[in-house]
C-alpha atoms as a PDB file:
ATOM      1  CA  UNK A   1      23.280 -26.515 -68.641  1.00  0.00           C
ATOM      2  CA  UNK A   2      24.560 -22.932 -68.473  1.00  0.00           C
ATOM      3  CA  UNK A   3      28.011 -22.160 -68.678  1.00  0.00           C
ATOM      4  CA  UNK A   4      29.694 -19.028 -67.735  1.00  0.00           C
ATOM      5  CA  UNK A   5      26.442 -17.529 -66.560  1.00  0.00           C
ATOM      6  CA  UNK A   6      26.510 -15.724 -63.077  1.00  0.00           C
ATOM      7  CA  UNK A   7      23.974 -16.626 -60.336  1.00  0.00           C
ATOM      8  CA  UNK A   8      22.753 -13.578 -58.449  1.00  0.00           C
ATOM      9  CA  UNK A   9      22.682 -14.304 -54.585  1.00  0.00           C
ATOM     10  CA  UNK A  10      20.590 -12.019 -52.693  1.00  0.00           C
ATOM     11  CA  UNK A  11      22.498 -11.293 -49.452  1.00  0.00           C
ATOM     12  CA  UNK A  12      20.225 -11.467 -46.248  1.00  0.00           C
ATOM     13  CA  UNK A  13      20.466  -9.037 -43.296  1.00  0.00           C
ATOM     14  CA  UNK A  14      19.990  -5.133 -42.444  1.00  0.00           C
ATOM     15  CA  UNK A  15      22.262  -2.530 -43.891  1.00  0.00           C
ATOM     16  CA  UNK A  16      23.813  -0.050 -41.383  1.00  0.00           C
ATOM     17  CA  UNK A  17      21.679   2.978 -42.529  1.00  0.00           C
ATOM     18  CA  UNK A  18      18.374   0.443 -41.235  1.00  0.00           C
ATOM     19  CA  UNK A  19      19.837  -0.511 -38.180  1.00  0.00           C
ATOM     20  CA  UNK A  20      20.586   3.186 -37.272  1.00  0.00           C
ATOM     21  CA  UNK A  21      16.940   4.297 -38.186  1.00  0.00           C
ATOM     22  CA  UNK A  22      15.760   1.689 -35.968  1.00  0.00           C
ATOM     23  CA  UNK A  23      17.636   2.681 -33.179  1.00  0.00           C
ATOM     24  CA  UNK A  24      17.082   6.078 -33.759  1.00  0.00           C
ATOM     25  CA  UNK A  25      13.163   5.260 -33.515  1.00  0.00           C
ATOM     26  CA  UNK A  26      13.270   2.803 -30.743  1.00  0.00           C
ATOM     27  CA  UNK A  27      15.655   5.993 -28.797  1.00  0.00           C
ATOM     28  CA  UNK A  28      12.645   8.531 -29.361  1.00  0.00           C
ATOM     29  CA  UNK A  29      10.199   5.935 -28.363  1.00  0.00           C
ATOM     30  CA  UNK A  30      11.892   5.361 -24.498  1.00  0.00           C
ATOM     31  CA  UNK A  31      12.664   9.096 -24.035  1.00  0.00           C
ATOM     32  CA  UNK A  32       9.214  10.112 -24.391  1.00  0.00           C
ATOM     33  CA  UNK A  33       7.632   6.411 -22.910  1.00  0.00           C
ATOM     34  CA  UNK A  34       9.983   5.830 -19.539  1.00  0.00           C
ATOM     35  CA  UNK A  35       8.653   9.387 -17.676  1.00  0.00           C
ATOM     36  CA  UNK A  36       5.159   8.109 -18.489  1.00  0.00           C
ATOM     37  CA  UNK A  37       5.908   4.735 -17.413  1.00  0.00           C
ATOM     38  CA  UNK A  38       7.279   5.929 -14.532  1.00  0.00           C
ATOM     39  CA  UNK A  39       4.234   7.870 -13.441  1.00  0.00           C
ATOM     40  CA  UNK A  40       2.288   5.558 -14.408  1.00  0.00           C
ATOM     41  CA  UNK A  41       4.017   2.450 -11.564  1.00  0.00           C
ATOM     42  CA  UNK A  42       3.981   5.394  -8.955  1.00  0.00           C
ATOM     43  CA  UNK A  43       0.270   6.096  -9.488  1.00  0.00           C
ATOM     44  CA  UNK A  44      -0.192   2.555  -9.462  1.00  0.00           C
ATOM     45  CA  UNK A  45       1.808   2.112  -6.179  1.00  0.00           C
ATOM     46  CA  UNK A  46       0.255   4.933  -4.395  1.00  0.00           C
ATOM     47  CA  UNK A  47      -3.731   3.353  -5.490  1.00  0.00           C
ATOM     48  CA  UNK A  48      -2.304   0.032  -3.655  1.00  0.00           C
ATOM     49  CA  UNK A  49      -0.782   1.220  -0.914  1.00  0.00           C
ATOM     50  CA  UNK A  50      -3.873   3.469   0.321  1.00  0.00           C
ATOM     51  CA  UNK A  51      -6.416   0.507  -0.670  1.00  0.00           C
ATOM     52  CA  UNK A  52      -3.884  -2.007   1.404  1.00  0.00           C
ATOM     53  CA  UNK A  53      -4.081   0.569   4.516  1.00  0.00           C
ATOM     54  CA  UNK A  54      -8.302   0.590   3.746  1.00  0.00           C
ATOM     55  CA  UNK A  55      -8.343  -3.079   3.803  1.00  0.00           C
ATOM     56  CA  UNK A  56      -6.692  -3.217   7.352  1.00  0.00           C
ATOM     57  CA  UNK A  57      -9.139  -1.055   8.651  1.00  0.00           C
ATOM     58  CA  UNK A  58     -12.282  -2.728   7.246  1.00  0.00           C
ATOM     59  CA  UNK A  59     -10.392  -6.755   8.420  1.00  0.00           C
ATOM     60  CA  UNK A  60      -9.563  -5.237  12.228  1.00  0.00           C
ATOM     61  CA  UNK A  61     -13.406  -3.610  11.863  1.00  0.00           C
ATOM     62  CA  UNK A  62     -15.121  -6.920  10.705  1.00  0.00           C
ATOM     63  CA  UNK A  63     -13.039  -8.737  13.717  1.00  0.00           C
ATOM     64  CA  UNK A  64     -14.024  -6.491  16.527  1.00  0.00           C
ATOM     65  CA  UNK A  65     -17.601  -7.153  15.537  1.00  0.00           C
ATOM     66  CA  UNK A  66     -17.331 -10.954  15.295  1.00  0.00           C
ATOM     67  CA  UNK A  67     -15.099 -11.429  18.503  1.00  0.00           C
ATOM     68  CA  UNK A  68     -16.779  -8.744  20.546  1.00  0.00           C
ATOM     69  CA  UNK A  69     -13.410  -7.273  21.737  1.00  0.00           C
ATOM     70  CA  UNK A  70     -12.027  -4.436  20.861  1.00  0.00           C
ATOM     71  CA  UNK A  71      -9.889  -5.066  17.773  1.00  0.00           C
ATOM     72  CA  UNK A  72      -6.328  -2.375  17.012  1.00  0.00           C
ATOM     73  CA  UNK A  73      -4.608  -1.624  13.824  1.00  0.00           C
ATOM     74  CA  UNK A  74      -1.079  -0.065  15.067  1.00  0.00           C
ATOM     75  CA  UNK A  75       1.949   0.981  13.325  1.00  0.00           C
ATOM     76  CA  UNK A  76       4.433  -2.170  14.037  1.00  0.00           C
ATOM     77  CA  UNK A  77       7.875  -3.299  13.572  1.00  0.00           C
ATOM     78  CA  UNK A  78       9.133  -6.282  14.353  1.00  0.00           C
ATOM     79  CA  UNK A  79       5.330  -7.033  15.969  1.00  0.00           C
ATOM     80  CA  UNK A  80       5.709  -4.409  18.796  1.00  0.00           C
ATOM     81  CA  UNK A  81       3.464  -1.354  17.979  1.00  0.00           C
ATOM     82  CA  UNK A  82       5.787   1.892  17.666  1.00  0.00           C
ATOM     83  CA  UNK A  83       4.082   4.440  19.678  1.00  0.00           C
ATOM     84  CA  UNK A  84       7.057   6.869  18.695  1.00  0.00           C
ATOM     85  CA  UNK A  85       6.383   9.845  16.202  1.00  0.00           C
ATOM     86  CA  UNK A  86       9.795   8.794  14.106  1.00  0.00           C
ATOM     87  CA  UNK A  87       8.173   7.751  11.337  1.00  0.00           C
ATOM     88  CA  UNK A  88       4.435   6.858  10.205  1.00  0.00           C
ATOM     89  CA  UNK A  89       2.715   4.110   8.986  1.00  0.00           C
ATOM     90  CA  UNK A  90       4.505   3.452   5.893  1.00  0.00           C
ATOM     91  CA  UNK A  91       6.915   1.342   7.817  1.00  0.00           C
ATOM     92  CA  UNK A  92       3.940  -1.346   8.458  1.00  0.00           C
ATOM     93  CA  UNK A  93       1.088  -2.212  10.698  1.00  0.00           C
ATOM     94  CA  UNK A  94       0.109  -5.114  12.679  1.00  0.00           C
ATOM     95  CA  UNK A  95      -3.870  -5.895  13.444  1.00  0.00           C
ATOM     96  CA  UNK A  96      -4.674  -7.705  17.086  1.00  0.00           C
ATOM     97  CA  UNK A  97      -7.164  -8.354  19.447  1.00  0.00           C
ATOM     98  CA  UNK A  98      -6.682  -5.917  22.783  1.00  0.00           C
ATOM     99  CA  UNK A  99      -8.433  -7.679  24.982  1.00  0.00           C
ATOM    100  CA  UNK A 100      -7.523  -5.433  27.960  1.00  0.00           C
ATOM    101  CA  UNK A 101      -8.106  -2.404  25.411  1.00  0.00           C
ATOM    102  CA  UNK A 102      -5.025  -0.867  26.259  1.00  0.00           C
ATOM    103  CA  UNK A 103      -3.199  -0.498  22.423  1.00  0.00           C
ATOM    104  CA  UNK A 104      -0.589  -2.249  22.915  1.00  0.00           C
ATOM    105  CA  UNK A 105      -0.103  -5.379  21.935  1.00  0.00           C
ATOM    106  CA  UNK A 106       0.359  -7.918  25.030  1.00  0.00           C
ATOM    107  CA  UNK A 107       1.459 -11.658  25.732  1.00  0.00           C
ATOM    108  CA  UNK A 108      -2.197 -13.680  24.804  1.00  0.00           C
ATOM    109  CA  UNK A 109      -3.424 -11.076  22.767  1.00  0.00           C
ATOM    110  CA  UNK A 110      -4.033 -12.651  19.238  1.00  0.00           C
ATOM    111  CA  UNK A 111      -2.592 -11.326  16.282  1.00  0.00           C
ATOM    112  CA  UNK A 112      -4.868 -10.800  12.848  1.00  0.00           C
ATOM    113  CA  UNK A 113      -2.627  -9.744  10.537  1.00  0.00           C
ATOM    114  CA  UNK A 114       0.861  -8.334   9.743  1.00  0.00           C
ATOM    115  CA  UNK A 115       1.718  -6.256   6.997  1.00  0.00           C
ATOM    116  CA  UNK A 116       5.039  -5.122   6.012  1.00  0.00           C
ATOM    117  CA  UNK A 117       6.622  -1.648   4.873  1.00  0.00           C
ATOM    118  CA  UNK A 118       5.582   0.107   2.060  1.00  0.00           C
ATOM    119  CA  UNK A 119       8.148  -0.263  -0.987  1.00  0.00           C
ATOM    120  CA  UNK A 120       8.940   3.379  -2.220  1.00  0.00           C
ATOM    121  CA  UNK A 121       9.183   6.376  -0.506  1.00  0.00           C
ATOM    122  CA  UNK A 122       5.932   7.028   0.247  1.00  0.00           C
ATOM    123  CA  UNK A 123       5.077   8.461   3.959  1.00  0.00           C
ATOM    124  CA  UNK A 124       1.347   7.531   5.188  1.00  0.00           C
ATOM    125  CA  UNK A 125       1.559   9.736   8.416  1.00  0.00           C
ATOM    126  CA  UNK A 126      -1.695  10.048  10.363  1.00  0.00           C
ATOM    127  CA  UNK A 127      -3.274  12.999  12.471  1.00  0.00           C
ATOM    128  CA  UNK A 128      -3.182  13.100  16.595  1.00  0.00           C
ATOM    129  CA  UNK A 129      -5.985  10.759  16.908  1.00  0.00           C
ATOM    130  CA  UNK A 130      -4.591   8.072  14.421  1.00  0.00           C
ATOM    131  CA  UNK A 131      -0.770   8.672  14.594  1.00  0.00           C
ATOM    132  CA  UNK A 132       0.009   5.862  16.203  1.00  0.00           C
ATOM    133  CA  UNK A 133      -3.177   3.419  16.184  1.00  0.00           C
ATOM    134  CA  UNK A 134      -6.199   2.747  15.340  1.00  0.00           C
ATOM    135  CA  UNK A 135      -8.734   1.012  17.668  1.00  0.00           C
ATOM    136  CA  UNK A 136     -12.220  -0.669  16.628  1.00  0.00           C
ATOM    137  CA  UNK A 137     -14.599  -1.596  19.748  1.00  0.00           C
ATOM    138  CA  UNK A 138     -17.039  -4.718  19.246  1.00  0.00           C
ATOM    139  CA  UNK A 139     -19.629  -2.489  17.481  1.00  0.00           C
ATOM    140  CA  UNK A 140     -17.031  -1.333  14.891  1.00  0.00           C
ATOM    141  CA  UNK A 141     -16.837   2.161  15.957  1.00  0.00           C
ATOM    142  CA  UNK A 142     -13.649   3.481  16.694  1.00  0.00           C
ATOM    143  CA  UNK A 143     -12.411   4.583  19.933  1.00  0.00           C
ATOM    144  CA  UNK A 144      -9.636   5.753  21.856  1.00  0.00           C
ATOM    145  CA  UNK A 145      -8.114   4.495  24.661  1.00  0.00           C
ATOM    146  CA  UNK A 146     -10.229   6.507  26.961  1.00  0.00           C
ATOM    147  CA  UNK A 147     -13.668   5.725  25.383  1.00  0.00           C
ATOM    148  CA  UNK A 148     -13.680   8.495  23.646  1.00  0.00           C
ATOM    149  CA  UNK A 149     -14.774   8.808  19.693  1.00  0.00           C
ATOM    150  CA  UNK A 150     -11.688   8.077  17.547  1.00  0.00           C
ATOM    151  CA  UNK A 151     -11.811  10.162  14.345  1.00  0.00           C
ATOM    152  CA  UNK A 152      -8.418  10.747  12.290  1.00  0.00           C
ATOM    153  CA  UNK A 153      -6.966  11.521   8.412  1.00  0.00           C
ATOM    154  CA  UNK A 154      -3.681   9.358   7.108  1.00  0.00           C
ATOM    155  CA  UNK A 155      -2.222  11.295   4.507  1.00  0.00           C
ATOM    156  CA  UNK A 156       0.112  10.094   1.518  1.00  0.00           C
ATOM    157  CA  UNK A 157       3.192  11.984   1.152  1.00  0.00           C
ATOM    158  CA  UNK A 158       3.271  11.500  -2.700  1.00  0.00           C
ATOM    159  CA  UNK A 159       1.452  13.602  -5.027  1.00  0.00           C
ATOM    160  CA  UNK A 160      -0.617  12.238  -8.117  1.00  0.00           C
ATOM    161  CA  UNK A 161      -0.832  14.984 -10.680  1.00  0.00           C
ATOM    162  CA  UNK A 162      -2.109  18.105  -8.185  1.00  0.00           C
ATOM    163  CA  UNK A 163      -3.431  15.235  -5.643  1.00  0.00           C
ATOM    164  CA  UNK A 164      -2.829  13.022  -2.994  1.00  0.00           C
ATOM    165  CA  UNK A 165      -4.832  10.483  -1.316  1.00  0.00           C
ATOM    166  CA  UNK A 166      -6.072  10.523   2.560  1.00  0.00           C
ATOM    167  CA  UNK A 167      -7.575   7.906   4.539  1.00  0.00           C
ATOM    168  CA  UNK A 168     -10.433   9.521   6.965  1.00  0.00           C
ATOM    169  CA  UNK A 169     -11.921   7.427   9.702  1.00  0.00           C
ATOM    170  CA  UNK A 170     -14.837   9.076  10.044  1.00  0.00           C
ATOM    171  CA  UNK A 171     -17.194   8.976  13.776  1.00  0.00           C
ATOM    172  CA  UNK A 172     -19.046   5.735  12.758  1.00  0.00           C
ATOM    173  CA  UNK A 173     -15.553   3.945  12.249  1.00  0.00           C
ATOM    174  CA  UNK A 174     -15.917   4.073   8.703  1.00  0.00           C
ATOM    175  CA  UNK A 175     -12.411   5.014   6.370  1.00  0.00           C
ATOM    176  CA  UNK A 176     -12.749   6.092   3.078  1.00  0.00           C
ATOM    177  CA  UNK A 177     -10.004   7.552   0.743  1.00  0.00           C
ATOM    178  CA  UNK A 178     -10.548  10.872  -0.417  1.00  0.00           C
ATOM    179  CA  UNK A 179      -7.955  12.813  -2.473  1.00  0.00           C
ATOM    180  CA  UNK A 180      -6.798  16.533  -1.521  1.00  0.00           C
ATOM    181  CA  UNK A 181      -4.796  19.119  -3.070  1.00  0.00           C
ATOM    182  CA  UNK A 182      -0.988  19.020  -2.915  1.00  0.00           C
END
């Protein structure tokens, strides 16, 4: 038995000059990480919402084909296509069968497919041919109203680095993104 001697505790924790290098470090880390991150989500949005758009095309193609009517891909609210130049297709599409090929959606038509708007502020705004839809005839071409060949660019409003993406619907009915200069 010792008496008199002292027992040395060793206190657990940080001391304040650790705690502020650590903040310190974890501070430089966010100010250069968050831009980056930030580019990186909007990059990542963009990529989706063009590949969304190409797989609306490529259903409403595959249905005209199957169903042998002519199949439309409009920009829709509230399932009414908008035929108003307000706003473009970033606000959402609907995908039907027109079986009176008209391009508008009417009572007995069947609807495909409904997608909602675009989260963001991304525009997708399309040419004269495809402003306000898009119109596949049962051997996946697309056409206009009048019979006519129905070939169009969508473009993205937000810019990747120097580039931007574009949907063209080529003569064949075909879309494909491509990206273009800002």
């Amino acid at each position: 038995m010792i008496v008199g001697a002292k027992i040395m505790r060793r206190e657990l924790g940080f001391t304040l000059t650790e705690i502020m290098v650590t903040l310190g470090v974890a501070g430089i880390v966010l100010v250069i990480g968050v831009p980056s991150l930030r580019s990186v989500m909007q990059t990542n949005q963009v990529v989706a919402h063009s590949n969304d758009f190409l797989s609306a095309l490529s259903r409403a193609r595959s249905e005209a084909v199957t169903k042998g009517f002519p199949v439309v891909v409009c920009r829709s609210l509230s399932n009414v296509c908008q035929t108003t130049t307000t706003y473009g297709w970033e606000q959402g599409w609907m995908i039907f069968v027109d079986a009176n090929n008209n391009a508008t959606f009417d009572s007995g038509e069947v609807i495909v497919d409904v997608h909602p708007s675009f989260e963001g502020k991304e525009t997708l705004v399309g040419d004269t041919n495809v402003k306000a839809y898009i119109s596949y005839s049962s051997d996946g071409v697309t056409r206009l109203i009048d019979g006519t060949s129905q070939t169009g660019t969508l473009t993205s409003s937000l810019c990747i680095g120097q580039k931007k993406n574009t949907i063209q619907i080529g003569t064949t009915g075909r879309a494909r993104i491509q990206k273009i200069s800002c």
